[in-house]
PDB file of N, CA and C in Angstrom:
ATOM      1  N   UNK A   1      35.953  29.046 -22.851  1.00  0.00           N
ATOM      2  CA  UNK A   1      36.015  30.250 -23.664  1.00  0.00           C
ATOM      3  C   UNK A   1      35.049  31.281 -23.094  1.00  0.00           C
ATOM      4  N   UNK A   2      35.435  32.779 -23.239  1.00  0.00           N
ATOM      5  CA  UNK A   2      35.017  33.547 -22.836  1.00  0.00           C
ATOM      6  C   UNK A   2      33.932  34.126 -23.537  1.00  0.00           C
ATOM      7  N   UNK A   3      32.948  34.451 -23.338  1.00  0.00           N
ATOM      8  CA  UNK A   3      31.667  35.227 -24.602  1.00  0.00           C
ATOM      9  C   UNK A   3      32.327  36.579 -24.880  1.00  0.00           C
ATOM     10  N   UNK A   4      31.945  36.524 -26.407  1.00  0.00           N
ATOM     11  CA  UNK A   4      32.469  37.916 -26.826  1.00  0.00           C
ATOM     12  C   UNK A   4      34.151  38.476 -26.261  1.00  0.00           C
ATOM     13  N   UNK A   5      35.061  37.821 -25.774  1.00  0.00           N
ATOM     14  CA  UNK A   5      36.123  37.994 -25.507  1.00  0.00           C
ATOM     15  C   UNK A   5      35.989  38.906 -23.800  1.00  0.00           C
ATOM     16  N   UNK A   6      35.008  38.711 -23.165  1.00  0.00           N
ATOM     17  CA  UNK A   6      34.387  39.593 -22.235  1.00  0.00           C
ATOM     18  C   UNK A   6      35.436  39.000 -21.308  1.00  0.00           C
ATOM     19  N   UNK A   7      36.053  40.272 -20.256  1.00  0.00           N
ATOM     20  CA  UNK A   7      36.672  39.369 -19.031  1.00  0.00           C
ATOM     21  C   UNK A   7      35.913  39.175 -17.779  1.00  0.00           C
ATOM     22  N   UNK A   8      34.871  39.451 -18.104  1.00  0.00           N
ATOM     23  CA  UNK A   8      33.156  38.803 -16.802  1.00  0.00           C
ATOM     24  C   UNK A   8      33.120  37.736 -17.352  1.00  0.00           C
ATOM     25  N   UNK A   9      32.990  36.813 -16.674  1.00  0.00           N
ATOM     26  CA  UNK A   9      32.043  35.827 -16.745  1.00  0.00           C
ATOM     27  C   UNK A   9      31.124  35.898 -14.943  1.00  0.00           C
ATOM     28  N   UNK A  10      30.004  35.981 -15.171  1.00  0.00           N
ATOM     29  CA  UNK A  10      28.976  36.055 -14.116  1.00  0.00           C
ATOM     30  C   UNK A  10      28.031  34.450 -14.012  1.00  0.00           C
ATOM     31  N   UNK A  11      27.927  34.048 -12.916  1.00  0.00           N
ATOM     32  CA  UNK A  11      26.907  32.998 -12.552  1.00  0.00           C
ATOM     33  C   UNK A  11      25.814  33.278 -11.645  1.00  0.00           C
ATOM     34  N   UNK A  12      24.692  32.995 -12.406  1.00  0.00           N
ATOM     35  CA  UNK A  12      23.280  33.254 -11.447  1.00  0.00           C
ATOM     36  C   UNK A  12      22.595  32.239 -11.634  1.00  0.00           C
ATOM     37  N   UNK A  13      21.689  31.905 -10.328  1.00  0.00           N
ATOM     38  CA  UNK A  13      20.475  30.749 -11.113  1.00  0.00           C
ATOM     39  C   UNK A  13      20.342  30.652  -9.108  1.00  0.00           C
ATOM     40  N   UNK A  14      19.662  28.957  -9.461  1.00  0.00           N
ATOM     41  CA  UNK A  14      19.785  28.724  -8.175  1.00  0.00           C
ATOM     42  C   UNK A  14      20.786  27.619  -7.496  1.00  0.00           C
ATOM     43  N   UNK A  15      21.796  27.162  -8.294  1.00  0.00           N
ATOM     44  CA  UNK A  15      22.727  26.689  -7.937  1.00  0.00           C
ATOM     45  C   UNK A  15      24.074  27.080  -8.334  1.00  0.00           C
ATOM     46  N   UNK A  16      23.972  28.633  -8.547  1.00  0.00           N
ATOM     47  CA  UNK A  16      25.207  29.322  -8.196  1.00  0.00           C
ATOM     48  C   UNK A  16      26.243  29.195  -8.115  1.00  0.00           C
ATOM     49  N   UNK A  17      25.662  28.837  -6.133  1.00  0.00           N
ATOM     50  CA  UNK A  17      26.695  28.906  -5.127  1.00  0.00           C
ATOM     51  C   UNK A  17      27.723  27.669  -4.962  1.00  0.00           C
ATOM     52  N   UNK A  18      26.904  26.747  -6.055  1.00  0.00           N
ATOM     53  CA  UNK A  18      28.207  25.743  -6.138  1.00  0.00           C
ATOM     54  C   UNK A  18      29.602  26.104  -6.683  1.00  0.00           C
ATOM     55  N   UNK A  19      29.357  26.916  -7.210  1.00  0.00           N
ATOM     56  CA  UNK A  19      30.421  27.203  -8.084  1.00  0.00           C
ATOM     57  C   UNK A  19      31.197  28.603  -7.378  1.00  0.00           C
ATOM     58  N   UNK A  20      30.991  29.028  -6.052  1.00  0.00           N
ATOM     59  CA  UNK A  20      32.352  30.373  -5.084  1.00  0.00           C
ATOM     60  C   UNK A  20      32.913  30.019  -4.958  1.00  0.00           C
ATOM     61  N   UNK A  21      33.426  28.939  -4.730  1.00  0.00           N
ATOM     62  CA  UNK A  21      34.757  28.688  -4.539  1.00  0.00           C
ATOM     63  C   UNK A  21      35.869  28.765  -5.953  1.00  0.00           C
ATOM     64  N   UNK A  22      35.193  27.918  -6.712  1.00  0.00           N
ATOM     65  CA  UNK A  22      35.873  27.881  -8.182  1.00  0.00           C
ATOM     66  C   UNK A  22      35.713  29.293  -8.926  1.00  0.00           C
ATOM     67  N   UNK A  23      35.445  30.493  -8.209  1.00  0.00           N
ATOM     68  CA  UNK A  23      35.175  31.516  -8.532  1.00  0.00           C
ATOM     69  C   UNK A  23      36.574  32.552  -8.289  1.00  0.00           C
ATOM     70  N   UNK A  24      36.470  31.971  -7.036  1.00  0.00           N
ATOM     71  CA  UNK A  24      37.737  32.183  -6.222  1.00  0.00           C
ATOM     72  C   UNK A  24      38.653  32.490  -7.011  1.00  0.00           C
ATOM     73  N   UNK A  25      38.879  31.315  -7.468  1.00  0.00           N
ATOM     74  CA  UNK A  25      40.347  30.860  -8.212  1.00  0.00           C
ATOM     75  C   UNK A  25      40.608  31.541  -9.152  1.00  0.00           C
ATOM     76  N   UNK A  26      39.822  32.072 -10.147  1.00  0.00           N
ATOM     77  CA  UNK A  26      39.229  32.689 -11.157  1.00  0.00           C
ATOM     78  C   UNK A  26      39.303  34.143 -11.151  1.00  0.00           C
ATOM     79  N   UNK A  27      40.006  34.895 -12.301  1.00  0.00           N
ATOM     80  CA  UNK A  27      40.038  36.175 -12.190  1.00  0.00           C
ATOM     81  C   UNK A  27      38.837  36.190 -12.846  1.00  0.00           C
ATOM     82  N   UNK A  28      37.824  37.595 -12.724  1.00  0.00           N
ATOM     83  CA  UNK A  28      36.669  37.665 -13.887  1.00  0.00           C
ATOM     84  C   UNK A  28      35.566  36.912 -13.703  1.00  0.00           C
ATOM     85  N   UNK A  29      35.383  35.877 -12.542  1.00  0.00           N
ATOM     86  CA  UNK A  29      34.320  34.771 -12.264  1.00  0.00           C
ATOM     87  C   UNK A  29      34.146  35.509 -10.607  1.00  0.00           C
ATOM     88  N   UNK A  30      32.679  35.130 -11.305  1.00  0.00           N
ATOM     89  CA  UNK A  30      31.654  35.614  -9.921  1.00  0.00           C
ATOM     90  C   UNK A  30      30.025  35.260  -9.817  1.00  0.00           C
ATOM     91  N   UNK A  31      29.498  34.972  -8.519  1.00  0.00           N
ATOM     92  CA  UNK A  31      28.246  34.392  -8.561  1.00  0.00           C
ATOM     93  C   UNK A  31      27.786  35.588  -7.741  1.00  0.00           C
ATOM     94  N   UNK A  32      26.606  35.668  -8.659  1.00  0.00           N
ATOM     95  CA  UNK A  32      25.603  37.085  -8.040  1.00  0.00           C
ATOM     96  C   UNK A  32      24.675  36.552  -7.568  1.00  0.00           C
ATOM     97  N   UNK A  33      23.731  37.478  -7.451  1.00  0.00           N
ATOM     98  CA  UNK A  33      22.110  36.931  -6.416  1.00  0.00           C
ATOM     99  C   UNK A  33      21.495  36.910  -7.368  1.00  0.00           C
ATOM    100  N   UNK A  34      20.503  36.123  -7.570  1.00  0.00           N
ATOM    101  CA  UNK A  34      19.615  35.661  -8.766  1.00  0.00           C
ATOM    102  C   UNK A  34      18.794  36.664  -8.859  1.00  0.00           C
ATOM    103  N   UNK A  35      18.811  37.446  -9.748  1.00  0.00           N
ATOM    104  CA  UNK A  35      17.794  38.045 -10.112  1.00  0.00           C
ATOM    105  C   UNK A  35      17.158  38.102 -11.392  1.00  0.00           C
ATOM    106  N   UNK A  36      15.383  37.886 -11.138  1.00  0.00           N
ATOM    107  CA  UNK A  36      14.666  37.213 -12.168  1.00  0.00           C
ATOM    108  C   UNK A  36      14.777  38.500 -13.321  1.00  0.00           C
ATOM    109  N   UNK A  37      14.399  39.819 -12.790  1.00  0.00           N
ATOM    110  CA  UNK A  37      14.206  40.832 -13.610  1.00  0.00           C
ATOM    111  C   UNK A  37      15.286  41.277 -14.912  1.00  0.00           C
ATOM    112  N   UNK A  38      16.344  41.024 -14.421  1.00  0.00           N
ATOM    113  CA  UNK A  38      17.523  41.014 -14.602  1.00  0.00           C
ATOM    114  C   UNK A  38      17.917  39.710 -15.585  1.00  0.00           C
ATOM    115  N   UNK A  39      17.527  38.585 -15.638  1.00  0.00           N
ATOM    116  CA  UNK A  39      17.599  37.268 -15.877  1.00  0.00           C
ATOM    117  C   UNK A  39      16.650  37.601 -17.499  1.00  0.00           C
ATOM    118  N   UNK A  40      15.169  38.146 -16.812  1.00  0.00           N
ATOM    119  CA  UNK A  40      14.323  38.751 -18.191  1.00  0.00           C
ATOM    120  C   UNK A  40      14.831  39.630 -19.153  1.00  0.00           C
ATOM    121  N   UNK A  41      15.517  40.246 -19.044  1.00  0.00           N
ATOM    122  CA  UNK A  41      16.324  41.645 -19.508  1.00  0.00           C
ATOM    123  C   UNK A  41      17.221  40.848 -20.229  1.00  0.00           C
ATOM    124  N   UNK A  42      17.949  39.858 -19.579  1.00  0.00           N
ATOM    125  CA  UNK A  42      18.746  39.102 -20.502  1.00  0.00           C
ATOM    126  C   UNK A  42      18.376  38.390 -21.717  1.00  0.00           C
ATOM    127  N   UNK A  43      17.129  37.596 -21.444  1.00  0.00           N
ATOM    128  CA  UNK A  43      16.482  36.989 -22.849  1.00  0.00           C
ATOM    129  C   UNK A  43      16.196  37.676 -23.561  1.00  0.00           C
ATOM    130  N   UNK A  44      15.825  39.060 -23.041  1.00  0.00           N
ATOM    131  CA  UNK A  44      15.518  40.272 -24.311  1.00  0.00           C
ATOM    132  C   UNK A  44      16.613  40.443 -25.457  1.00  0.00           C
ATOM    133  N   UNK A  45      17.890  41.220 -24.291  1.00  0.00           N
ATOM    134  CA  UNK A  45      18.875  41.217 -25.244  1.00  0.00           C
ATOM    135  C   UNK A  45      19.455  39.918 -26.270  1.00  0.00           C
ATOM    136  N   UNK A  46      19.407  38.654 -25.910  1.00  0.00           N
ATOM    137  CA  UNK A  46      19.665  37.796 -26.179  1.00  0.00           C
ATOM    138  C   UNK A  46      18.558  38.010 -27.600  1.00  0.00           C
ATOM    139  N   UNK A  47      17.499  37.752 -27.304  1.00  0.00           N
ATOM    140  CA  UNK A  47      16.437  37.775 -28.350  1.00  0.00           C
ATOM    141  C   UNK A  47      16.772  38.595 -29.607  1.00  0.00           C
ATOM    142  N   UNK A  48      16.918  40.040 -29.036  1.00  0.00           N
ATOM    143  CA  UNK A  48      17.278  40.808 -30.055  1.00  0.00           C
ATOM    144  C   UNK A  48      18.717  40.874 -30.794  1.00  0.00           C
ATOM    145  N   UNK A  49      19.512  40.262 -30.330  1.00  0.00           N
ATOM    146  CA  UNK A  49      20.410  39.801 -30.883  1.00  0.00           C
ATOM    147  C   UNK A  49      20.633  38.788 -31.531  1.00  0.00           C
ATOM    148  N   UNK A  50      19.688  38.083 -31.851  1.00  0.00           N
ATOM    149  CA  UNK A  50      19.626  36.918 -32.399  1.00  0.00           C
ATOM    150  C   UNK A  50      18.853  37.177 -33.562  1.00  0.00           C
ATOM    151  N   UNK A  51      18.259  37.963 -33.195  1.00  0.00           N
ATOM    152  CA  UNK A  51      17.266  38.902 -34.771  1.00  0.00           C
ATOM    153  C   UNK A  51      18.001  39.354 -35.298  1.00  0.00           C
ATOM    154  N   UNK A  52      18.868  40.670 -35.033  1.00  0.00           N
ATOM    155  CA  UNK A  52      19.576  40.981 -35.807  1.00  0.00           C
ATOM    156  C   UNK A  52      20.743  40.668 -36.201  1.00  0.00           C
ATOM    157  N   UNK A  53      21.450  39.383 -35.495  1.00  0.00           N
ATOM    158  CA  UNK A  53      22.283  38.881 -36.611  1.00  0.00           C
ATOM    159  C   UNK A  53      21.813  37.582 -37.494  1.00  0.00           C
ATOM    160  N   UNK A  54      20.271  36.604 -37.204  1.00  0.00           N
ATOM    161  CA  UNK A  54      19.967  36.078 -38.235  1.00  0.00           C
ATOM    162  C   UNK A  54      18.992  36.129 -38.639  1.00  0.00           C
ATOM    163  N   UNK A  55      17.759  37.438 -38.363  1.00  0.00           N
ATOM    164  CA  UNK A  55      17.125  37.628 -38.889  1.00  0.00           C
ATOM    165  C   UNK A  55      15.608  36.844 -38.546  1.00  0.00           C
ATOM    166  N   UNK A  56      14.321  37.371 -38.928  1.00  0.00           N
ATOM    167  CA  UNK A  56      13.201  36.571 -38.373  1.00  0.00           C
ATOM    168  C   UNK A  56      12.963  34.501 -38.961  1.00  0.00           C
ATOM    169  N   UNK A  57      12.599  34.299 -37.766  1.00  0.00           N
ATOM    170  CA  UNK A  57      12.755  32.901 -38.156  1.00  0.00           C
ATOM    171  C   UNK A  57      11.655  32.382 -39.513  1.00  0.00           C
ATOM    172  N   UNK A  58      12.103  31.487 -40.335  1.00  0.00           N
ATOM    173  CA  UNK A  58      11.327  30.701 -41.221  1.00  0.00           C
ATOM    174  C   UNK A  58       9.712  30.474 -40.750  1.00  0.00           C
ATOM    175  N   UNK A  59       8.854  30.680 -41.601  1.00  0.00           N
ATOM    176  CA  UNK A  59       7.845  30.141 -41.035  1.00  0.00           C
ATOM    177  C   UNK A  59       7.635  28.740 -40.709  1.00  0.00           C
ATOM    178  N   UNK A  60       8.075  28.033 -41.342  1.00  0.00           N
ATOM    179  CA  UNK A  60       8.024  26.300 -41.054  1.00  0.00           C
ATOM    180  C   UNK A  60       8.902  26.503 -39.807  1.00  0.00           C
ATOM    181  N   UNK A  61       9.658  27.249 -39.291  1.00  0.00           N
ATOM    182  CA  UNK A  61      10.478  26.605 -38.698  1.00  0.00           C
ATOM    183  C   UNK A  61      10.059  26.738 -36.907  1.00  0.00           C
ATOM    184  N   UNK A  62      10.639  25.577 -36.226  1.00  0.00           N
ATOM    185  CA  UNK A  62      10.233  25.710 -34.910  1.00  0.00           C
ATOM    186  C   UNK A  62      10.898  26.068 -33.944  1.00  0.00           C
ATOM    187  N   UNK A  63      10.671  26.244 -32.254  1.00  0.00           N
ATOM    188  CA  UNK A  63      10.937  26.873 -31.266  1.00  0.00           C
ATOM    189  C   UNK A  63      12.844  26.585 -31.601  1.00  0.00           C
ATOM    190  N   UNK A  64      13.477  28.244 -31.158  1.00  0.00           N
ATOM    191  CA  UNK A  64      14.642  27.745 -30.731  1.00  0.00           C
ATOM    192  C   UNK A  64      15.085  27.247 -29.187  1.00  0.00           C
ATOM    193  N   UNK A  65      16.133  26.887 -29.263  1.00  0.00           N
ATOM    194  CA  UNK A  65      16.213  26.241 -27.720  1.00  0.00           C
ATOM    195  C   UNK A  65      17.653  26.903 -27.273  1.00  0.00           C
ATOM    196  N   UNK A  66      17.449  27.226 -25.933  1.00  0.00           N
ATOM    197  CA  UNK A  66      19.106  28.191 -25.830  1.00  0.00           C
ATOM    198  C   UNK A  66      19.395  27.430 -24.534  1.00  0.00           C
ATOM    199  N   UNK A  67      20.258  27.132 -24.366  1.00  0.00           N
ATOM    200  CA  UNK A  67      21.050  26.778 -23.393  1.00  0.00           C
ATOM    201  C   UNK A  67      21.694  27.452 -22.626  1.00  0.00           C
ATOM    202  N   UNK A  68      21.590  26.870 -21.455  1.00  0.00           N
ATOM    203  CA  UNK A  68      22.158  27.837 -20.161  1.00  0.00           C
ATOM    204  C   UNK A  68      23.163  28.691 -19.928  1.00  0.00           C
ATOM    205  N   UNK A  69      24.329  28.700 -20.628  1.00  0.00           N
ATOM    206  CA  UNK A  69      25.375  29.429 -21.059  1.00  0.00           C
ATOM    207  C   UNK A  69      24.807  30.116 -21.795  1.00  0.00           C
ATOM    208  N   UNK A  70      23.764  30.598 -22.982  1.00  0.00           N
ATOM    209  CA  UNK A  70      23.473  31.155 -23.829  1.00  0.00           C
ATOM    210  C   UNK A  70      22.440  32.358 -23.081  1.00  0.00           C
ATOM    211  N   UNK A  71      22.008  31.755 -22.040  1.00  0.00           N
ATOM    212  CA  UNK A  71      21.199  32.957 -20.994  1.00  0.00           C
ATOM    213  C   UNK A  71      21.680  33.097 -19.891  1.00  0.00           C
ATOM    214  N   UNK A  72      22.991  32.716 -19.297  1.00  0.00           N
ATOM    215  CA  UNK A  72      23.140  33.512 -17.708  1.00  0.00           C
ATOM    216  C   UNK A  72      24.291  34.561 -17.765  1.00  0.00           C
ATOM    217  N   UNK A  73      23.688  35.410 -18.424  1.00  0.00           N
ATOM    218  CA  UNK A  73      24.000  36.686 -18.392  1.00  0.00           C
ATOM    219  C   UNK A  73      23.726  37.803 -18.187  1.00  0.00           C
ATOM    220  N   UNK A  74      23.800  39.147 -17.696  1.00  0.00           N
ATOM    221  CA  UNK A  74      22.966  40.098 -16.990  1.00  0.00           C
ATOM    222  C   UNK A  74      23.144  41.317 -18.733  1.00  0.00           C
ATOM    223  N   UNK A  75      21.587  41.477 -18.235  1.00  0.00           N
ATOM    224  CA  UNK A  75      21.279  42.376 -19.209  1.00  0.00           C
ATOM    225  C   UNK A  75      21.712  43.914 -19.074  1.00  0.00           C
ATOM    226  N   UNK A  76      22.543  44.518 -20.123  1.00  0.00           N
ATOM    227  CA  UNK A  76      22.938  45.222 -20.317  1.00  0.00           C
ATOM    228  C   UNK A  76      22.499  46.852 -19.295  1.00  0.00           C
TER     229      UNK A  76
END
């Protein structure tokens, strides 16, 4: 499934490049050059989107944990 109905899907990190070929095949799939700044920009948006659709976390409550699909995405 696609995020947000988006027809990008983008791959960055440092094992990427496993995945050009299967990119290939793929309309909308593509592996970029890792970039960290870019990578940061993403947890932002991510962050702030996560505020404003659920709001500041509980005080009891502890670290969230996001998974790799949930951050390899390029910031807006």
């Amino acid at each position: 499934a696609r995020v947000d109905g988006d027809d990008k899907v983008i791959f960055i990190g440092p094992d990427a490049d496993l995945l050009a070929d299967y990119c290939l095949e793929r309309t909308g799939f593509s592996v970029e050059e890792d970039d960290p700044v870019a990578r940061l920009k993403g947890l932002a948006a991510l962050a702030e989107i996560k505020y404003r659709e659920e709001g500041p976390a509980a005080d009891d409550e502890g670290p969230l944990y996001m998974r790799e699909p949930e951050i390899g995405f390029k910031a807006p």
